[in-house]
C-alpha atoms as a PDB file:
ATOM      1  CA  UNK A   1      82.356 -46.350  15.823  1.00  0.00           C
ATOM      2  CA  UNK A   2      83.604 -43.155  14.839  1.00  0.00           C
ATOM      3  CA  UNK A   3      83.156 -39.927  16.072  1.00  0.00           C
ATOM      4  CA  UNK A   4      80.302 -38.489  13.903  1.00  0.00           C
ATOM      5  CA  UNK A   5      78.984 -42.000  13.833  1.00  0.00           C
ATOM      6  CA  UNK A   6      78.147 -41.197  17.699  1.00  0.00           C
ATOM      7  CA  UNK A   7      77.400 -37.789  17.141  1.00  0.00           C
ATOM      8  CA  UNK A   8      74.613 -38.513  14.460  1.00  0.00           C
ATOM      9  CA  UNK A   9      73.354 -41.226  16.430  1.00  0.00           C
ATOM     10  CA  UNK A  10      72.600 -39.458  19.785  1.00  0.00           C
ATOM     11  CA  UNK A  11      70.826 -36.332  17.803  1.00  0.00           C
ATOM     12  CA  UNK A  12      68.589 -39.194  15.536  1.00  0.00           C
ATOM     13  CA  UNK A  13      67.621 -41.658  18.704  1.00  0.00           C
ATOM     14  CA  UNK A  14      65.578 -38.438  20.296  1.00  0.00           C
ATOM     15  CA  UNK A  15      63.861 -37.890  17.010  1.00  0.00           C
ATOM     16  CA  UNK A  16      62.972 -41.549  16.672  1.00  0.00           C
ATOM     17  CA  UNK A  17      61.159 -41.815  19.901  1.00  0.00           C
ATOM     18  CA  UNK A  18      58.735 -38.597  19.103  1.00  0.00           C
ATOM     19  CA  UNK A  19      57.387 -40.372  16.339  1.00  0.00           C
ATOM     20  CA  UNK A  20      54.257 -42.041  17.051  1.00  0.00           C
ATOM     21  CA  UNK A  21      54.626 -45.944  15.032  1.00  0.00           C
ATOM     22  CA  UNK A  22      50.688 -46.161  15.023  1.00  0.00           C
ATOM     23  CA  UNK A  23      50.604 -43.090  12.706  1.00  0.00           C
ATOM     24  CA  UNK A  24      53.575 -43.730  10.296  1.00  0.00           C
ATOM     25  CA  UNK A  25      52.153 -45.439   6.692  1.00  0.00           C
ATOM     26  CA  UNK A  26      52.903 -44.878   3.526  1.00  0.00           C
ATOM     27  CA  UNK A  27      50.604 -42.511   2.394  1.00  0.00           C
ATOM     28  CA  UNK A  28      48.982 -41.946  -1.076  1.00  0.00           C
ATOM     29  CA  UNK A  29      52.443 -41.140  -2.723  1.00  0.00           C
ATOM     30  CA  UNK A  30      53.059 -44.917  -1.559  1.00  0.00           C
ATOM     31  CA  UNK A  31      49.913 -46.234  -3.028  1.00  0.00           C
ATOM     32  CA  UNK A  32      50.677 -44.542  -6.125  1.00  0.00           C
ATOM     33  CA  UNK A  33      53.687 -45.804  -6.641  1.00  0.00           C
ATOM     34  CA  UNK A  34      52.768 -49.203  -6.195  1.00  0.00           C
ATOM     35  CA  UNK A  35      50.056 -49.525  -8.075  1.00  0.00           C
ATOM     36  CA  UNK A  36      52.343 -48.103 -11.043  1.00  0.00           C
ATOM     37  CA  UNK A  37      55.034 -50.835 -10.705  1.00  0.00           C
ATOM     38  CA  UNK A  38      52.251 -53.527 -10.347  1.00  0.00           C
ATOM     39  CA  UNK A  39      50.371 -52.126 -13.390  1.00  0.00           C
ATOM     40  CA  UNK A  40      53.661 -51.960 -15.469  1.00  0.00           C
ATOM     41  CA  UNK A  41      54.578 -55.704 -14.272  1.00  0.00           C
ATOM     42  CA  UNK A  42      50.910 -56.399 -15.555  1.00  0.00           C
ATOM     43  CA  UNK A  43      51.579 -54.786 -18.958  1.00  0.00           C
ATOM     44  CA  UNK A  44      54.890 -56.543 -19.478  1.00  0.00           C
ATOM     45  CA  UNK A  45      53.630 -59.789 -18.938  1.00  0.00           C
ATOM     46  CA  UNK A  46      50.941 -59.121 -21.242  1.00  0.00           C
ATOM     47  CA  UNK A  47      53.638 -58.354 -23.837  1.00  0.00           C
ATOM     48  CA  UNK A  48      55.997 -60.917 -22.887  1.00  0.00           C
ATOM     49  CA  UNK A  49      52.599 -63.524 -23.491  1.00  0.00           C
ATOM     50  CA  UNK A  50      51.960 -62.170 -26.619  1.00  0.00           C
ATOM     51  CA  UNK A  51      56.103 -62.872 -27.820  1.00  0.00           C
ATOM     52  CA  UNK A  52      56.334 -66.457 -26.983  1.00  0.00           C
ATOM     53  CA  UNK A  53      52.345 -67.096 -28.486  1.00  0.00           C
ATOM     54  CA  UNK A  54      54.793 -66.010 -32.214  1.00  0.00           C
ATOM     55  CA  UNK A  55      57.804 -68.199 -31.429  1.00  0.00           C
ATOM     56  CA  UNK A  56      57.944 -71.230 -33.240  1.00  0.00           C
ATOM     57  CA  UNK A  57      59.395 -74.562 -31.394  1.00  0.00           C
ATOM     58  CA  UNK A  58      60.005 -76.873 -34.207  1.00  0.00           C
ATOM     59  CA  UNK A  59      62.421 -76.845 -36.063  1.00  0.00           C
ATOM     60  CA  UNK A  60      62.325 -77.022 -39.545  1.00  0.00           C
ATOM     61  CA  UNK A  61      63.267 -80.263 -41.555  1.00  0.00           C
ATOM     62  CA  UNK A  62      66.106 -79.700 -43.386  1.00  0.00           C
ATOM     63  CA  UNK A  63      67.137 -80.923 -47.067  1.00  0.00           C
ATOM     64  CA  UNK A  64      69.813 -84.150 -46.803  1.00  0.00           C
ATOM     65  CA  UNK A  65      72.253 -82.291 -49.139  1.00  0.00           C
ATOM     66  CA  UNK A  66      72.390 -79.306 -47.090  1.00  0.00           C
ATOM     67  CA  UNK A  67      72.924 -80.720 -43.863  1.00  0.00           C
ATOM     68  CA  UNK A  68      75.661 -83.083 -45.282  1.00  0.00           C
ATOM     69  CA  UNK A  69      77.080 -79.931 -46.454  1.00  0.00           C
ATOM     70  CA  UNK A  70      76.675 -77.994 -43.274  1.00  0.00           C
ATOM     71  CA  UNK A  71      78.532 -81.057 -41.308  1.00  0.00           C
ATOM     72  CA  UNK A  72      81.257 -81.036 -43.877  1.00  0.00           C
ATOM     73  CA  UNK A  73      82.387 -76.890 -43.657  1.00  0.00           C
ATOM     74  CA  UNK A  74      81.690 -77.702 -39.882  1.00  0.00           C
ATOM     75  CA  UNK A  75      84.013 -80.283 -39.759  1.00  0.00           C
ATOM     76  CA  UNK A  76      86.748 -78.059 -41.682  1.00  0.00           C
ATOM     77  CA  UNK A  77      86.330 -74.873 -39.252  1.00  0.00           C
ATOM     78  CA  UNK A  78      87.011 -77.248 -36.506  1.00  0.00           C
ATOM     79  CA  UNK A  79      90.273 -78.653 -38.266  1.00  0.00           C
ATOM     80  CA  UNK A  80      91.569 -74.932 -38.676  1.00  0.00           C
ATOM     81  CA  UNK A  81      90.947 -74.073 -35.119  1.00  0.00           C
ATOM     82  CA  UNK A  82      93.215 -77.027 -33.592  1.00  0.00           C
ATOM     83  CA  UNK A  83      96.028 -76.674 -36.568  1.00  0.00           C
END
């Protein structure tokens, strides 16, 4: 440990033991603060529920030609990389 490690420590340890642990909460500013984060975690769920309910799973069936296509210019890119 340093020096004013030390220091700080023996002018904090007297200050610790004055205060009574039965009478240290939170308070009202603590209460307050929680219920916002645990109203806000409410209301983005909420949201977040209401997203996925819109999102669509399945896929939509594609045309024969187009997908024969798609596989072709596919194929090509892939050519062009490795050349």
């Amino acid at each position: 440990m340093s020096a004013t490690s030390t220091l700080a420590m023996t002018h904090l340890v007297p200050l610790a033991k004055d205060l009574d642990e039965n009478k240290v909460t939170p308070g009202v500013l603590g209460f307050i603060v929680f219920a916002v984060i645990g109203a806000a975690v409410w209301l983005l769920m909420k949201s977040m529920n209401k997203h996925m309910k819109r999102v669509n799973f399945e896929e939509a069936p594609e045309e024969p030609g187009k997908a024969a296509a798609a596989a072709s210019t596919e194929g090509a890119k892939g050519e062009e990389r490795t050349a």
